[in-house]
Protein backbone atom coordinates (compact mmCIF):
# COMPACT_ATOMS: atom_id res chain seq x y z
CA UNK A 1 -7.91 -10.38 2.85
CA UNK A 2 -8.85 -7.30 4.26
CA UNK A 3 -9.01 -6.53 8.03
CA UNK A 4 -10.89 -3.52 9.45
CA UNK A 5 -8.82 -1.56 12.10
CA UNK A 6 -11.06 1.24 12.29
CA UNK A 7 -13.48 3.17 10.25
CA UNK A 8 -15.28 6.85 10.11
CA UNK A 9 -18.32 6.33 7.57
CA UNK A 10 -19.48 9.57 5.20
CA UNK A 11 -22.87 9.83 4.28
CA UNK A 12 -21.89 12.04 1.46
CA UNK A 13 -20.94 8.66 -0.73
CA UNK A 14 -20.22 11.16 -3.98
CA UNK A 15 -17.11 11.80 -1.92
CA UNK A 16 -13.77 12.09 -3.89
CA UNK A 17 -11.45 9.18 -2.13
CA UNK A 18 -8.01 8.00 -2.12
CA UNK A 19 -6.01 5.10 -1.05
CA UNK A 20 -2.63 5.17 0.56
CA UNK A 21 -1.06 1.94 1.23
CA UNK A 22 2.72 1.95 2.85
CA UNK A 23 3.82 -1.74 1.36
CA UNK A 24 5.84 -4.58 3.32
CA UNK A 25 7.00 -8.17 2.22
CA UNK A 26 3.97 -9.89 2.85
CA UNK A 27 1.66 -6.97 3.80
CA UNK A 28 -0.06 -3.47 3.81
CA UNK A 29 -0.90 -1.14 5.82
CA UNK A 30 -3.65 1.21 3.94
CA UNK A 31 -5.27 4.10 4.65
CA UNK A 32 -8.56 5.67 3.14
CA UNK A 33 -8.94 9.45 2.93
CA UNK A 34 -11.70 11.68 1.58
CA UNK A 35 -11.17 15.23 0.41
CA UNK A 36 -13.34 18.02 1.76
CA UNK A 37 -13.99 21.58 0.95
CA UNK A 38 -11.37 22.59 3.46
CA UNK A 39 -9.04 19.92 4.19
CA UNK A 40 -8.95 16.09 4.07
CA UNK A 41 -10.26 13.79 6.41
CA UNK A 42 -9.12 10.03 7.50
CA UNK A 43 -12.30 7.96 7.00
CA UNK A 44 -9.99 4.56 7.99
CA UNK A 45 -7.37 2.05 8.12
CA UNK A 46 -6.66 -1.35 7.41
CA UNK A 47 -4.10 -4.22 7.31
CA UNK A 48 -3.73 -6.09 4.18
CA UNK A 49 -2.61 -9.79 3.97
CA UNK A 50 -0.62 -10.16 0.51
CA UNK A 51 0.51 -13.81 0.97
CA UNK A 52 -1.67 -17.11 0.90
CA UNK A 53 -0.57 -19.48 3.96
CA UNK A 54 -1.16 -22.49 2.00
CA UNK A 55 1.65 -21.45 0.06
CA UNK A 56 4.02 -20.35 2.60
CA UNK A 57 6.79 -19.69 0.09
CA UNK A 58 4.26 -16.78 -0.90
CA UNK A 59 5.54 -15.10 1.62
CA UNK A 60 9.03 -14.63 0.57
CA UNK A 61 9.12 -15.96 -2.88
CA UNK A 62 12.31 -15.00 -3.58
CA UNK A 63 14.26 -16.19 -0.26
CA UNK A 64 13.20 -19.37 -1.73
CA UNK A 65 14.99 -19.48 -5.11
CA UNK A 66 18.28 -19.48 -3.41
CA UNK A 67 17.10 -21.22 -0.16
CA UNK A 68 16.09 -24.44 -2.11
CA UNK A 69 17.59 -27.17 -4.31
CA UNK A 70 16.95 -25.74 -7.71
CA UNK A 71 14.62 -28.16 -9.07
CA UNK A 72 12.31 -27.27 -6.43
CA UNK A 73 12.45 -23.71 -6.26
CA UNK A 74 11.99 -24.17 -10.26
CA UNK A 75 8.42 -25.28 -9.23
CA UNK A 76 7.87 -23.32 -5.91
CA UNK A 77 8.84 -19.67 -6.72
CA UNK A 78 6.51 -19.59 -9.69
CA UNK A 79 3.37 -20.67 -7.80
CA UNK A 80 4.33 -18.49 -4.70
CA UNK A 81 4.65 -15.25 -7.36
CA UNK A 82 1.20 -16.21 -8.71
CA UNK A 83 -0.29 -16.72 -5.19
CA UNK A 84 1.02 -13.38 -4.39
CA UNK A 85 -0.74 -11.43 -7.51
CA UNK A 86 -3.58 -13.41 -6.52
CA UNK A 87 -4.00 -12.73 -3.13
CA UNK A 88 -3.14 -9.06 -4.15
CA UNK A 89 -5.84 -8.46 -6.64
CA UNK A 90 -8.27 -10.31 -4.11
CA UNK A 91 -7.48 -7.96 -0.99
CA UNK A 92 -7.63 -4.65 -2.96
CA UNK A 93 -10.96 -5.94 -4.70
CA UNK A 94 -12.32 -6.91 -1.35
CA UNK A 95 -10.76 -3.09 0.35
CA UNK A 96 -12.58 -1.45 -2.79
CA UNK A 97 -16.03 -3.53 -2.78
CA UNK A 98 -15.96 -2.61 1.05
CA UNK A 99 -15.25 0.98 0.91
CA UNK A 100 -16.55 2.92 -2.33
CA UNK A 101 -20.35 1.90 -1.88
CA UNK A 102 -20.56 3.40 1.48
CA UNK A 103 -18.15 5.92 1.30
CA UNK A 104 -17.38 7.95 -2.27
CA UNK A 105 -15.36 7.18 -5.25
CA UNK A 106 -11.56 6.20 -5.54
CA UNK A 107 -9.88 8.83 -7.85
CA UNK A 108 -6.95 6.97 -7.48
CA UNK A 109 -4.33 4.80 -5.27
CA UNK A 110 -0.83 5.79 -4.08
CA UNK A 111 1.42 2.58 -2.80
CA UNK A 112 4.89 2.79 -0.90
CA UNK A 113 7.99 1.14 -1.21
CA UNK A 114 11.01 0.99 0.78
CA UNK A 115 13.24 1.81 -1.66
CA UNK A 116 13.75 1.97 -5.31
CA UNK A 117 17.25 0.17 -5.48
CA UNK A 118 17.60 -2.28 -8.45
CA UNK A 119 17.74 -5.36 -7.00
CA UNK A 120 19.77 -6.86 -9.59
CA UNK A 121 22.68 -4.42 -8.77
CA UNK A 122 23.56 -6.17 -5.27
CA UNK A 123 25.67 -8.58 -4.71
CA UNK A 124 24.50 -10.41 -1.73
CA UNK A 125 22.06 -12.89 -2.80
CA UNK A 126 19.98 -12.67 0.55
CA UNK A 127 20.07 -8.96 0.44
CA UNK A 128 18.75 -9.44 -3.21
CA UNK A 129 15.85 -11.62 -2.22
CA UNK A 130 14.66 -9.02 0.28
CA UNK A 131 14.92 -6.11 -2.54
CA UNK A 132 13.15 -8.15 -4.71
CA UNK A 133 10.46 -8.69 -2.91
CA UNK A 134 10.42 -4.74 -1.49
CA UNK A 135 9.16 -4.78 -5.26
CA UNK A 136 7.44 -7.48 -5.65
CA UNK A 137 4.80 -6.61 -3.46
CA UNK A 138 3.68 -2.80 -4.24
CA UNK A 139 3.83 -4.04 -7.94
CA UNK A 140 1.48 -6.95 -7.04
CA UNK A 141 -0.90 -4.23 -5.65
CA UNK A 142 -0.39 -1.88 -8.85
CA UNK A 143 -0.91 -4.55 -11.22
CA UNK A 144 -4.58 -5.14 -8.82
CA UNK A 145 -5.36 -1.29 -9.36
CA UNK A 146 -4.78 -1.53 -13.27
CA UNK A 147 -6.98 -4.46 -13.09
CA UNK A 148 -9.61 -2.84 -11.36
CA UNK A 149 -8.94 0.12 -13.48
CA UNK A 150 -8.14 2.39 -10.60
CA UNK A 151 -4.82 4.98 -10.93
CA UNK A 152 -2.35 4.17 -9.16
CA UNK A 153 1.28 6.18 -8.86
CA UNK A 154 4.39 4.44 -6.76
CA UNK A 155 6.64 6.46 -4.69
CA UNK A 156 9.36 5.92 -2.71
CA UNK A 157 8.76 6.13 1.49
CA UNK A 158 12.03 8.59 2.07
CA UNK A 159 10.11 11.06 -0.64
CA UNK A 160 6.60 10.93 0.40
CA UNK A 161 6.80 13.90 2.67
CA UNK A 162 8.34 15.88 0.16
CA UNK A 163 6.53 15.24 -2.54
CA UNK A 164 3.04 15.72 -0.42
CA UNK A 165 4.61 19.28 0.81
CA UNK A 166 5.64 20.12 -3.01
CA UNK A 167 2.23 19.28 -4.23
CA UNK A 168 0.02 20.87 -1.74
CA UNK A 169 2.82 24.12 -1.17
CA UNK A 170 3.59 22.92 2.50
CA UNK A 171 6.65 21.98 4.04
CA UNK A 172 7.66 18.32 4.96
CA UNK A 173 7.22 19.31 8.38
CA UNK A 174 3.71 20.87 8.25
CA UNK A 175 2.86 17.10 6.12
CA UNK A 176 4.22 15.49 8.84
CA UNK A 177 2.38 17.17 11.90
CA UNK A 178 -1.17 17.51 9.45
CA UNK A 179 -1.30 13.69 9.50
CA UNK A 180 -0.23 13.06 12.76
CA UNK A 181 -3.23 15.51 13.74
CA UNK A 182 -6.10 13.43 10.92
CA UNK A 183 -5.26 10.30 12.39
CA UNK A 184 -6.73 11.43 16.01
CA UNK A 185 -9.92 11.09 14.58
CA UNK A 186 -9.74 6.96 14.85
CA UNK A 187 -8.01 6.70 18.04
CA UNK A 188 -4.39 5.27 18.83
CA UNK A 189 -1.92 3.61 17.65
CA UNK A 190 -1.82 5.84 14.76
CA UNK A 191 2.02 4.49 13.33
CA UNK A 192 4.38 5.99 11.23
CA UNK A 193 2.96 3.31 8.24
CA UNK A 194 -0.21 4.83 8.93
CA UNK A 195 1.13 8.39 8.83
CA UNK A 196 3.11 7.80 5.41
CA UNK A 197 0.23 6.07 3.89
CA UNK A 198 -1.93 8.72 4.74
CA UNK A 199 0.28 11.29 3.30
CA UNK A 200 0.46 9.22 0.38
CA UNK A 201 -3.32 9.43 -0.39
CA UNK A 202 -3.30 12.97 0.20
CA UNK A 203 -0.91 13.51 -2.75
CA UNK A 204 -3.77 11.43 -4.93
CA UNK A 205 -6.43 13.97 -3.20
CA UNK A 206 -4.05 16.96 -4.10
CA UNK A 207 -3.71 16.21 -8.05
């Protein structure tokens, strides 16, 4: 489920948009942006829900495989993964049903991860379990894009600022203080999630 935080409507709704999400265990915060003839504009935010509380597990699925007897994680961990992809392709369905009518048409969707570390590689089985679902998560949301048949690219939070400066000829800096300055438009708190998801739809915008 989507939950408005703020909004900016367009009336121009042939609008070329983009969706920036910056992706937690359990959440996302995503941001909308619209290109214009001279520079993008924030049109607004949200906070996603990715987990169903009638499945609590849902929202750590993996803590629970080693945090159970393993007959029941056997049946748990399954239906929390599903409830996740569910609740994933239901939230991004409900963001895009709520936001392309009024406003333009997605070109495409840019989600963030924490980091790209193969979870498989560390040791630490409760370290694992939070990797894994550092993944589990954006992939949730790509696999909702693909079934909505809307683009969708995964990067990396530590190189969104680069690659936004590298594709719009920009430094990291000049990102950085160019979304700090689109989010005044909705008012504080504009966050650093907001900020990196914002710069993550502008690489979408930029091509």
């Amino acid at each position: 489920m989507s939950r408005p935080n703020a909004t900016m409507l367009s009336k121009d709704k042939s609008a070329r948009l983009a969706l920036g999400f910056r992706v937690k265990t359990g959440r996302a915060t995503a941001v909308v942006m619209a290109a214009s003839a001279s520079a993008p504009r924030v049109l607004s935010r949200r906070s996603l829900q990715l987990w169903d509380p009638a499945i609590p597990a849902s929202h750590q699925p993996w803590h629970a495989e080693f945090e159970l007897p393993p007959d029941e994680s056997a049946r748990i961990v399954p239906q929390a993964l599903k409830a996740v992809d569910r609740v994933a392709c239901s939230a991004l369905r409900e963001l895009v049903a709520e936001v392309q009518p009024a406003l333009g048409s997605i070109v495409g969707i840019a989600l963030v991860a924490g980091s790209s570390t193969d979870p498989e590689s560390i040791r630490n089985p409760h370290m694992r379990a939070h990797a894994r679902e550092g993944q589990l998560f954006p992939q949730a949301l790509a696999t909702a894009a693909k079934t909505l048949r809307i683009p969708a690219i995964t990067l990396v939070e530590s190189e969104v600022f680069a690659t936004a400066a590298a594709r719009l000829g920009k430094s990291p800096d000049a990102i950085k203080l160019a979304v700090t300055e689109l989010g005044r438009a909705l008012g504080k708190p504009w966050s650093a999630e907001e900020k990196t998801a914002a710069a993550a739809a502008w690489i979408i915008l930029a091509g």
